[in-house]
PDB file of N, CA and C in Angstrom:
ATOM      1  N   UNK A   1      -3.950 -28.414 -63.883  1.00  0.00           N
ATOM      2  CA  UNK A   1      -4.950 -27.396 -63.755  1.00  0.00           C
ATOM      3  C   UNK A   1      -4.862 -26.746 -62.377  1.00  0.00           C
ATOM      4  N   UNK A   2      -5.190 -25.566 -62.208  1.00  0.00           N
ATOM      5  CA  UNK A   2      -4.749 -24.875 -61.219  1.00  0.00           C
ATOM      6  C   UNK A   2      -5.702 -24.445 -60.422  1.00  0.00           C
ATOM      7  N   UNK A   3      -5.924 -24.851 -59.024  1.00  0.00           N
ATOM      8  CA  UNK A   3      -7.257 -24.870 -58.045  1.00  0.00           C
ATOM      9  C   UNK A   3      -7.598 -23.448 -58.046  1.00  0.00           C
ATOM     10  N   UNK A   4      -8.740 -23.016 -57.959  1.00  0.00           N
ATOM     11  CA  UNK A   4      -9.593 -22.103 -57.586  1.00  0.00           C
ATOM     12  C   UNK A   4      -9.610 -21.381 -56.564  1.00  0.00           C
ATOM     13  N   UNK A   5      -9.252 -20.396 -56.117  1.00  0.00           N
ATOM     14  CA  UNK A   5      -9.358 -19.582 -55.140  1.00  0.00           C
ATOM     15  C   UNK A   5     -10.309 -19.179 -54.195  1.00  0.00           C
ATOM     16  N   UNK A   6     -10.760 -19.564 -53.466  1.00  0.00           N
ATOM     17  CA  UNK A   6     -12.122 -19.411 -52.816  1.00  0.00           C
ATOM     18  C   UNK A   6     -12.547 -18.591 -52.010  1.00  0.00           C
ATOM     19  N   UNK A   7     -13.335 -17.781 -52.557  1.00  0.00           N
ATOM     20  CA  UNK A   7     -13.281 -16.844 -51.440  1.00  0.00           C
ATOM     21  C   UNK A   7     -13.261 -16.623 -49.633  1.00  0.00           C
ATOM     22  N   UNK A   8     -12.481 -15.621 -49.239  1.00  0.00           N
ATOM     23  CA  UNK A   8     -12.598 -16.258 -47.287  1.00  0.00           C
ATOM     24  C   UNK A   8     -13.842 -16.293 -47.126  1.00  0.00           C
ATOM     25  N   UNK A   9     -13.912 -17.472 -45.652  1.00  0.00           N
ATOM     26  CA  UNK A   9     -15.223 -17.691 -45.671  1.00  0.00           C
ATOM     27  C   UNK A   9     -15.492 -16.323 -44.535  1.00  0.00           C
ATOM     28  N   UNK A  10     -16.799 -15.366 -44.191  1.00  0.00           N
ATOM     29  CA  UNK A  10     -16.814 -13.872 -43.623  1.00  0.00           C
ATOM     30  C   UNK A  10     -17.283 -14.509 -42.131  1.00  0.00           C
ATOM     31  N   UNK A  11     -16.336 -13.758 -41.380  1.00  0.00           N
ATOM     32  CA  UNK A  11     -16.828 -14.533 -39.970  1.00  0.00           C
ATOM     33  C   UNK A  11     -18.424 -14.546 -39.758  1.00  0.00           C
ATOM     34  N   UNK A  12     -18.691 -15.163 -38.635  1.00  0.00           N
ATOM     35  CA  UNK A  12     -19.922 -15.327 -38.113  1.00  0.00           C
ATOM     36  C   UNK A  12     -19.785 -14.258 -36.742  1.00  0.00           C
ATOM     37  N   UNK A  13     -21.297 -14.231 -36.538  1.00  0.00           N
ATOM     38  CA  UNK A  13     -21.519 -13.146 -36.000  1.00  0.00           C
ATOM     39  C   UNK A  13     -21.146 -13.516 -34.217  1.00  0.00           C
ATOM     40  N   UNK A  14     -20.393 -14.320 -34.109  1.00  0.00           N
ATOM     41  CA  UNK A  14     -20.252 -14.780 -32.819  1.00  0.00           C
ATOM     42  C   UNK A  14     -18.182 -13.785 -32.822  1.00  0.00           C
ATOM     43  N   UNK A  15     -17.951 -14.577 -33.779  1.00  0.00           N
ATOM     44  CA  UNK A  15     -16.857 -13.724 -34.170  1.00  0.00           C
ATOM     45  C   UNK A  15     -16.793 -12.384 -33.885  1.00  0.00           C
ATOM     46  N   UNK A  16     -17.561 -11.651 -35.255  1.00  0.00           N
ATOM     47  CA  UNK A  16     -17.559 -10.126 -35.120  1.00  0.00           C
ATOM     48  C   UNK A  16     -17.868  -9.910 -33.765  1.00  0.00           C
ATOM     49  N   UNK A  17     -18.860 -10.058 -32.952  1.00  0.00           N
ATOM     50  CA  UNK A  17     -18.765  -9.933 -31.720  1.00  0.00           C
ATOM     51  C   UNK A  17     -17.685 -10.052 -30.717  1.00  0.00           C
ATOM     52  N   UNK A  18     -17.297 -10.894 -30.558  1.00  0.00           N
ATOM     53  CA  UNK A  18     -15.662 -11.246 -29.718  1.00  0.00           C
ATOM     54  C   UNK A  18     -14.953 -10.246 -30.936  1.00  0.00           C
ATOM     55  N   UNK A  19     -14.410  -9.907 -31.739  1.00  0.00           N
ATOM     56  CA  UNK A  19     -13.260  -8.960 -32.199  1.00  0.00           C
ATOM     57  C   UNK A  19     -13.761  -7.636 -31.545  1.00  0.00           C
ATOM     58  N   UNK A  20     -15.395  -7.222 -31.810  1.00  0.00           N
ATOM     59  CA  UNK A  20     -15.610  -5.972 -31.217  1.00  0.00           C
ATOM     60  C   UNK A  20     -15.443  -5.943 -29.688  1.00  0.00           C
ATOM     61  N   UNK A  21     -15.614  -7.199 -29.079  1.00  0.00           N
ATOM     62  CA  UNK A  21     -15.337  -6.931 -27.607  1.00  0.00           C
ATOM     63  C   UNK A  21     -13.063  -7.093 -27.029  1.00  0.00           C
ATOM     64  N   UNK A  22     -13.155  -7.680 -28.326  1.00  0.00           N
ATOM     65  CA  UNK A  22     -11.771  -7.467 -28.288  1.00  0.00           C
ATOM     66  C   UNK A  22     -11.145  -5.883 -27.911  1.00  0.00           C
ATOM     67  N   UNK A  23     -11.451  -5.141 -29.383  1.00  0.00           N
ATOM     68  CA  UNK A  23     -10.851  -4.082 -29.519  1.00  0.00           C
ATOM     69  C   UNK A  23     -11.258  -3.036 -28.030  1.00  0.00           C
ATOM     70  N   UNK A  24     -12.497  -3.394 -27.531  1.00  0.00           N
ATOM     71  CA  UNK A  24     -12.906  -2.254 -26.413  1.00  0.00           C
ATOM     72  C   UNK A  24     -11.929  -2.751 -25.314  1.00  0.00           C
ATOM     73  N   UNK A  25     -11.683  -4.293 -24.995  1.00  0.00           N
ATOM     74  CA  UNK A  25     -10.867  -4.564 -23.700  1.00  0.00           C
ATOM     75  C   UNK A  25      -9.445  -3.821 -23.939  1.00  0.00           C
ATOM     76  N   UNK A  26      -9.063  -3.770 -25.645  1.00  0.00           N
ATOM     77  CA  UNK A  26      -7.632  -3.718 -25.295  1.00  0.00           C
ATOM     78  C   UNK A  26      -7.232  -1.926 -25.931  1.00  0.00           C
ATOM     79  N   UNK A  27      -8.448  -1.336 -25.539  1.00  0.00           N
ATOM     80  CA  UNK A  27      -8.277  -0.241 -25.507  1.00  0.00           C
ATOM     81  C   UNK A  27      -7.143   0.899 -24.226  1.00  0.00           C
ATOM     82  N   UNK A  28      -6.480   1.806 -24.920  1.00  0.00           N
ATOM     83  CA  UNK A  28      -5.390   2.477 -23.396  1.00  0.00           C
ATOM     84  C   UNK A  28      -6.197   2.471 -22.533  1.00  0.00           C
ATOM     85  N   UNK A  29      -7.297   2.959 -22.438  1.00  0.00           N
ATOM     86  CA  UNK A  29      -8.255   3.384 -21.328  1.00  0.00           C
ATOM     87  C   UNK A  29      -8.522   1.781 -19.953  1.00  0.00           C
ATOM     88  N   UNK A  30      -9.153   1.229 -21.384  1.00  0.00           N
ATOM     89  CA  UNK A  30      -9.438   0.136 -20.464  1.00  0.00           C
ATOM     90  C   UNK A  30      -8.438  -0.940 -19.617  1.00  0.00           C
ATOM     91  N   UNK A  31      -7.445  -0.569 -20.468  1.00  0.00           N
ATOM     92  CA  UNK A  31      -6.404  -1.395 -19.823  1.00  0.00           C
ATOM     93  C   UNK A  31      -5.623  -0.927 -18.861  1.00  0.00           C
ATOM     94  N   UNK A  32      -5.474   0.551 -18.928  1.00  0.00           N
ATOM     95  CA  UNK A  32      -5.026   1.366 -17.447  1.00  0.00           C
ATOM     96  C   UNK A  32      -5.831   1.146 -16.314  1.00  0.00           C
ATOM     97  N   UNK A  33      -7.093   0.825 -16.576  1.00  0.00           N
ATOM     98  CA  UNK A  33      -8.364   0.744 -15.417  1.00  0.00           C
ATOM     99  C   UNK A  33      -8.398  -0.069 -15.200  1.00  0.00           C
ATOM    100  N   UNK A  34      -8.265  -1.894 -16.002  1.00  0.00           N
ATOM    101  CA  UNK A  34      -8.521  -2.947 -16.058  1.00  0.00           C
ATOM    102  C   UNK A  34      -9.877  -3.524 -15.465  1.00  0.00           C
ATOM    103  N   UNK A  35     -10.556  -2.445 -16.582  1.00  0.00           N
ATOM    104  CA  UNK A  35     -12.440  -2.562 -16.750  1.00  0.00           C
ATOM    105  C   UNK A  35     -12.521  -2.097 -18.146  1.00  0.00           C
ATOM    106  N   UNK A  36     -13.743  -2.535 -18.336  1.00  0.00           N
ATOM    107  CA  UNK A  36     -14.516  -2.241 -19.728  1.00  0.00           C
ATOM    108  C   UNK A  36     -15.788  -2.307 -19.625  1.00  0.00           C
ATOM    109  N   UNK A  37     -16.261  -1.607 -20.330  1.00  0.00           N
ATOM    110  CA  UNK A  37     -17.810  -1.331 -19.988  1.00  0.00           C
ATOM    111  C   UNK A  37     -18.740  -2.024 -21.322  1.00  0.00           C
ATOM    112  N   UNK A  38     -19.377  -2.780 -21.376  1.00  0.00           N
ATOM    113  CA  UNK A  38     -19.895  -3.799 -22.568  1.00  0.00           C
ATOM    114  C   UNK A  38     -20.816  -3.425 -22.950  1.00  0.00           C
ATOM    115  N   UNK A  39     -21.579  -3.245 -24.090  1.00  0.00           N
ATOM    116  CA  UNK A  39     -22.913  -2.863 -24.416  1.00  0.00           C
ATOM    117  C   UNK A  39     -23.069  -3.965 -25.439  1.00  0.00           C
ATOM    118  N   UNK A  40     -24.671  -4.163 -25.910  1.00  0.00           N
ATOM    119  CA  UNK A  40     -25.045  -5.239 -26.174  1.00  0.00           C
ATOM    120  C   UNK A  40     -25.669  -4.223 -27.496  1.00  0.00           C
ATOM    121  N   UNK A  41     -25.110  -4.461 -28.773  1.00  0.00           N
ATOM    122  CA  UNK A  41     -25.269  -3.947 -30.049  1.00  0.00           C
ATOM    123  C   UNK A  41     -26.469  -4.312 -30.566  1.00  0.00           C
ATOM    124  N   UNK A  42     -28.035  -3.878 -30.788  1.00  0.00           N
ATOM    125  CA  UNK A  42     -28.916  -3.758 -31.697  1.00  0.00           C
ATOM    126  C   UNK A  42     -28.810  -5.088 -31.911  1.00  0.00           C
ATOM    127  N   UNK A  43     -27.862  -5.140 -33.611  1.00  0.00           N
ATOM    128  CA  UNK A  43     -27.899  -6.597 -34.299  1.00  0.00           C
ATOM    129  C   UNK A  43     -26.982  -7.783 -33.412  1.00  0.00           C
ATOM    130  N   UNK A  44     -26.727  -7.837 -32.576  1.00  0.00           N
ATOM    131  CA  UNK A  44     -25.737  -8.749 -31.780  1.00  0.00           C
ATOM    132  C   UNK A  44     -27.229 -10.057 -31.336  1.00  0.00           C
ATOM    133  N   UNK A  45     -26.837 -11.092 -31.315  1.00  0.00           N
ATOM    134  CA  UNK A  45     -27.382 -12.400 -31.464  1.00  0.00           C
ATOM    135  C   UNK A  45     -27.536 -12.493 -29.466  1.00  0.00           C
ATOM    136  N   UNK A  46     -29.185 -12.428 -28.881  1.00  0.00           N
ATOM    137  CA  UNK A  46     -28.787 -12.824 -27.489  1.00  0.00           C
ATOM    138  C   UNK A  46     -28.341 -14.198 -27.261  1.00  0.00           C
ATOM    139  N   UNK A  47     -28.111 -14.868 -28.218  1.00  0.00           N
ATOM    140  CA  UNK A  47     -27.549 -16.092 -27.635  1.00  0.00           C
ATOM    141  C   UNK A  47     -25.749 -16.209 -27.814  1.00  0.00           C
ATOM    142  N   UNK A  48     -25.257 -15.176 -28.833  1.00  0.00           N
ATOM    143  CA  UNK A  48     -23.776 -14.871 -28.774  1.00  0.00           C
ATOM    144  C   UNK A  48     -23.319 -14.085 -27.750  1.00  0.00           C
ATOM    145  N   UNK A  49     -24.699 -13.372 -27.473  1.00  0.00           N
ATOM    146  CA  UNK A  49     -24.451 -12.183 -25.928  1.00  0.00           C
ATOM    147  C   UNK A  49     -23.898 -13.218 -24.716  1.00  0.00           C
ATOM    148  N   UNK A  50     -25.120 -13.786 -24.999  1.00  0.00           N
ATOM    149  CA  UNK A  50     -24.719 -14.911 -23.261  1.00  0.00           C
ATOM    150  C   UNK A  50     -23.472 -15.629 -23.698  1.00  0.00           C
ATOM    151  N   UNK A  51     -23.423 -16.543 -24.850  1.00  0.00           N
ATOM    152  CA  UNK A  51     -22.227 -17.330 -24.719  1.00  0.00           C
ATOM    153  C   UNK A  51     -20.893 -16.346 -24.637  1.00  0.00           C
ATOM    154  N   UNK A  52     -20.843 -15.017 -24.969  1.00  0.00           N
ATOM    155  CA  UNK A  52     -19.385 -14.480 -24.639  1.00  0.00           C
ATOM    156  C   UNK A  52     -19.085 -14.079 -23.130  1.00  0.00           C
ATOM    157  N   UNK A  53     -20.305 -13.995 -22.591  1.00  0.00           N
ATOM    158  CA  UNK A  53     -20.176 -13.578 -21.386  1.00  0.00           C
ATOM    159  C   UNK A  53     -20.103 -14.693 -20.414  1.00  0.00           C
ATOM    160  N   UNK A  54     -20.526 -15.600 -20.368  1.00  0.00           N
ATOM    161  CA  UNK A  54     -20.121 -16.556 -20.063  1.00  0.00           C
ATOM    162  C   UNK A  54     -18.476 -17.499 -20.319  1.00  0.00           C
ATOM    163  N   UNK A  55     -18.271 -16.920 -21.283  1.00  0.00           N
ATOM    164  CA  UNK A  55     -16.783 -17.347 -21.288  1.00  0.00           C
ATOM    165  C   UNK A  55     -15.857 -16.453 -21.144  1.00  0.00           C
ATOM    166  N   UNK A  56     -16.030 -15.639 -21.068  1.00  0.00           N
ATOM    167  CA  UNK A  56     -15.755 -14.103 -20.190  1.00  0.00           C
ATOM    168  C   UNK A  56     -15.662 -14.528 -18.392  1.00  0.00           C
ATOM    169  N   UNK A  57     -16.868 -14.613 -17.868  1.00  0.00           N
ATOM    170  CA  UNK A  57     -16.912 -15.310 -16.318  1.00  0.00           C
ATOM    171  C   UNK A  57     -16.211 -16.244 -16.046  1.00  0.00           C
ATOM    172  N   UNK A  58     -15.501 -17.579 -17.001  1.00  0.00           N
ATOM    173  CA  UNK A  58     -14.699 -18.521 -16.723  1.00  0.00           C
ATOM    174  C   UNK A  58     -13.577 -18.416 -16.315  1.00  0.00           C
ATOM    175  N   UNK A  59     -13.065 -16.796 -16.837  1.00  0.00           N
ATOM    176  CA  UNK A  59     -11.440 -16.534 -16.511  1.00  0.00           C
ATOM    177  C   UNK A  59     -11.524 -16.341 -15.112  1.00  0.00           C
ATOM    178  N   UNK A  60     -10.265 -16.716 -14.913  1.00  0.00           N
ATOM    179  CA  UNK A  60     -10.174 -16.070 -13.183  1.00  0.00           C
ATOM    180  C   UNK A  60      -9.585 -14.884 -12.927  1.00  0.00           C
ATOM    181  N   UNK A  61      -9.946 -14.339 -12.352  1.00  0.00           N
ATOM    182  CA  UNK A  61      -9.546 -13.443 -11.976  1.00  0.00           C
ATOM    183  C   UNK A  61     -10.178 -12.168 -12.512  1.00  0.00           C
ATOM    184  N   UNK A  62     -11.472 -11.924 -12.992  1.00  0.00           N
ATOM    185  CA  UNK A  62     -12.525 -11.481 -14.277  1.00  0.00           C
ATOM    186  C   UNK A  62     -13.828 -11.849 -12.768  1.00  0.00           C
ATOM    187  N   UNK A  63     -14.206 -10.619 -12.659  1.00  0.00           N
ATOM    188  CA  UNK A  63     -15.402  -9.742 -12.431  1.00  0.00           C
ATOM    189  C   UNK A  63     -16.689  -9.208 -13.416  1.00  0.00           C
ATOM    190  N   UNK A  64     -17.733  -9.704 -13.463  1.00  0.00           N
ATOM    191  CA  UNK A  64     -18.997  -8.813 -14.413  1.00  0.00           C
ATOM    192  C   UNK A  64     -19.993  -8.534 -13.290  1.00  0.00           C
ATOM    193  N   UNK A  65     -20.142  -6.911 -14.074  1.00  0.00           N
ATOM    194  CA  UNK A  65     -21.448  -6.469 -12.817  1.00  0.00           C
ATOM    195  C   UNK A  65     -21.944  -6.208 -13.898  1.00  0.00           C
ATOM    196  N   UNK A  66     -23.417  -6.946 -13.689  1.00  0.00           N
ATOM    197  CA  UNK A  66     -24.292  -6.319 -14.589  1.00  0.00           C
ATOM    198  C   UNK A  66     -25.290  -5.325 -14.318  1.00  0.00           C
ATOM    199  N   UNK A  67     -25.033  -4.270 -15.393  1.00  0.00           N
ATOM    200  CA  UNK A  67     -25.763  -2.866 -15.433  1.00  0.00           C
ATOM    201  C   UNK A  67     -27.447  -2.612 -15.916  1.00  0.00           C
ATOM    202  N   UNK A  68     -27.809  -1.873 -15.535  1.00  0.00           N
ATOM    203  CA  UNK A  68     -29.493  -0.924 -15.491  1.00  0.00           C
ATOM    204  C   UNK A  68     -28.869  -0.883 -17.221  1.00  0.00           C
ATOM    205  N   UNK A  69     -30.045  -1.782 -18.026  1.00  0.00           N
ATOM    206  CA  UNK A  69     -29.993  -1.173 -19.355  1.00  0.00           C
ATOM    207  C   UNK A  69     -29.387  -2.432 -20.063  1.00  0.00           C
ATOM    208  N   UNK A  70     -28.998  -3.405 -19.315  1.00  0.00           N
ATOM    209  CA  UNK A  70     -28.130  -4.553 -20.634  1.00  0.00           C
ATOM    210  C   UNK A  70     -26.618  -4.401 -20.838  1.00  0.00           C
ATOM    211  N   UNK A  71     -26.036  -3.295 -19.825  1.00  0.00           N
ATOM    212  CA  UNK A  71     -24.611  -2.849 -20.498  1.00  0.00           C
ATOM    213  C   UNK A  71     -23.681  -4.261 -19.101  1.00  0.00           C
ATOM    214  N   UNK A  72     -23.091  -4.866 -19.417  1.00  0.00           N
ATOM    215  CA  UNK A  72     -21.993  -5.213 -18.402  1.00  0.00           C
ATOM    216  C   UNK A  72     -20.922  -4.408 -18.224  1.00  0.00           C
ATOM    217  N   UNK A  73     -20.194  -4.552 -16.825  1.00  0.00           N
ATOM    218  CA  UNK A  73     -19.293  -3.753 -16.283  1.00  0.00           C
ATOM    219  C   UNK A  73     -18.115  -5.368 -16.372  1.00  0.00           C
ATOM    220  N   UNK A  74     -16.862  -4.961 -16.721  1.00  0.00           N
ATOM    221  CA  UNK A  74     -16.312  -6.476 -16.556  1.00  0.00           C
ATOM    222  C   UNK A  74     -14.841  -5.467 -15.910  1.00  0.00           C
ATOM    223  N   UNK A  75     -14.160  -6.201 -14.865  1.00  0.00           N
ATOM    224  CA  UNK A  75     -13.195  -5.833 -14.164  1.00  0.00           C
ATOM    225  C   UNK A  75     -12.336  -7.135 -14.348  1.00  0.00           C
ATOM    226  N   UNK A  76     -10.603  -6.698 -14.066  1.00  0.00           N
ATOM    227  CA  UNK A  76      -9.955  -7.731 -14.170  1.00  0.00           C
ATOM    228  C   UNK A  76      -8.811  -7.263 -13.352  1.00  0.00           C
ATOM    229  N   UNK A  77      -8.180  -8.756 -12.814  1.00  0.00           N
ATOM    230  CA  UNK A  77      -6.674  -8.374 -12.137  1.00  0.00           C
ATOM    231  C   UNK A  77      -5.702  -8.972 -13.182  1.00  0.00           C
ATOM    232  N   UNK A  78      -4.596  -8.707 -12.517  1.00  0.00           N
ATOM    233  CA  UNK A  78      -3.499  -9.114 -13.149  1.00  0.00           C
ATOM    234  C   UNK A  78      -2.765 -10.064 -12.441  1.00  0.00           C
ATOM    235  N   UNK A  79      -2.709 -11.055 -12.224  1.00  0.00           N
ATOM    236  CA  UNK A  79      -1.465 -11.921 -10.896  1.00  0.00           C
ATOM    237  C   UNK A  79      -0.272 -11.525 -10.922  1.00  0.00           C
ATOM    238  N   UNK A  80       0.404 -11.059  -9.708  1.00  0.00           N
ATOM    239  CA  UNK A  80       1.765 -11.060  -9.406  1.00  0.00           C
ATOM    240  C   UNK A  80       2.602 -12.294  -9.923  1.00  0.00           C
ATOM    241  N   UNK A  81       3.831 -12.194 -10.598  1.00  0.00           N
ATOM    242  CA  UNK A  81       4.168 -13.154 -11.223  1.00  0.00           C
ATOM    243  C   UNK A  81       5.641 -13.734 -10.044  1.00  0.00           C
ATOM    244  N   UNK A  82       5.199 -14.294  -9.340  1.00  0.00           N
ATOM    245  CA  UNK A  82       6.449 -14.534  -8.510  1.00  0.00           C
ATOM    246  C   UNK A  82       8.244 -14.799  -9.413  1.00  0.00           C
TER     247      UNK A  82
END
């Protein structure tokens, strides 16, 4: 007998969040500047807000200024690769 197909399980909203903050970091713009400017979406969970931003702050070399209004400013370097 032949198993059942199950449907994917639909990310969680911690997910959709990190893919949408995905696509803005790795936008031409932002990546020529190596900044992105963050806004905090209506339906976005404040407790997925803090935990991305917070693991956002862990990288090194990763800057957040936070903005008038809820928006973060996040800056980044690149290391010279000897």
């Amino acid at each position: 007998m032949a198993k059942a197909k199950q449907a994917p399980k639909p990310p969680t909203s911690y997910e959709l969040l990190g893919m949408r903050i995905h696509k803005i970091i790795n936008t031409p713009r932002s990546q020529a500047s190596k900044s992105a400017l963050l806004e905090r979406a209506a339906n976005d969970s404040p407790e997925d807000w803090d935990r991305i931003l917070e693991e956002i702050a862990e990288n090194d070399n990763v800057t957040i200024a936070h903005r008038d209004g809820g928006a973060v400013h996040i800056f980044w370097t690149v290391p010279k690769e000897d």
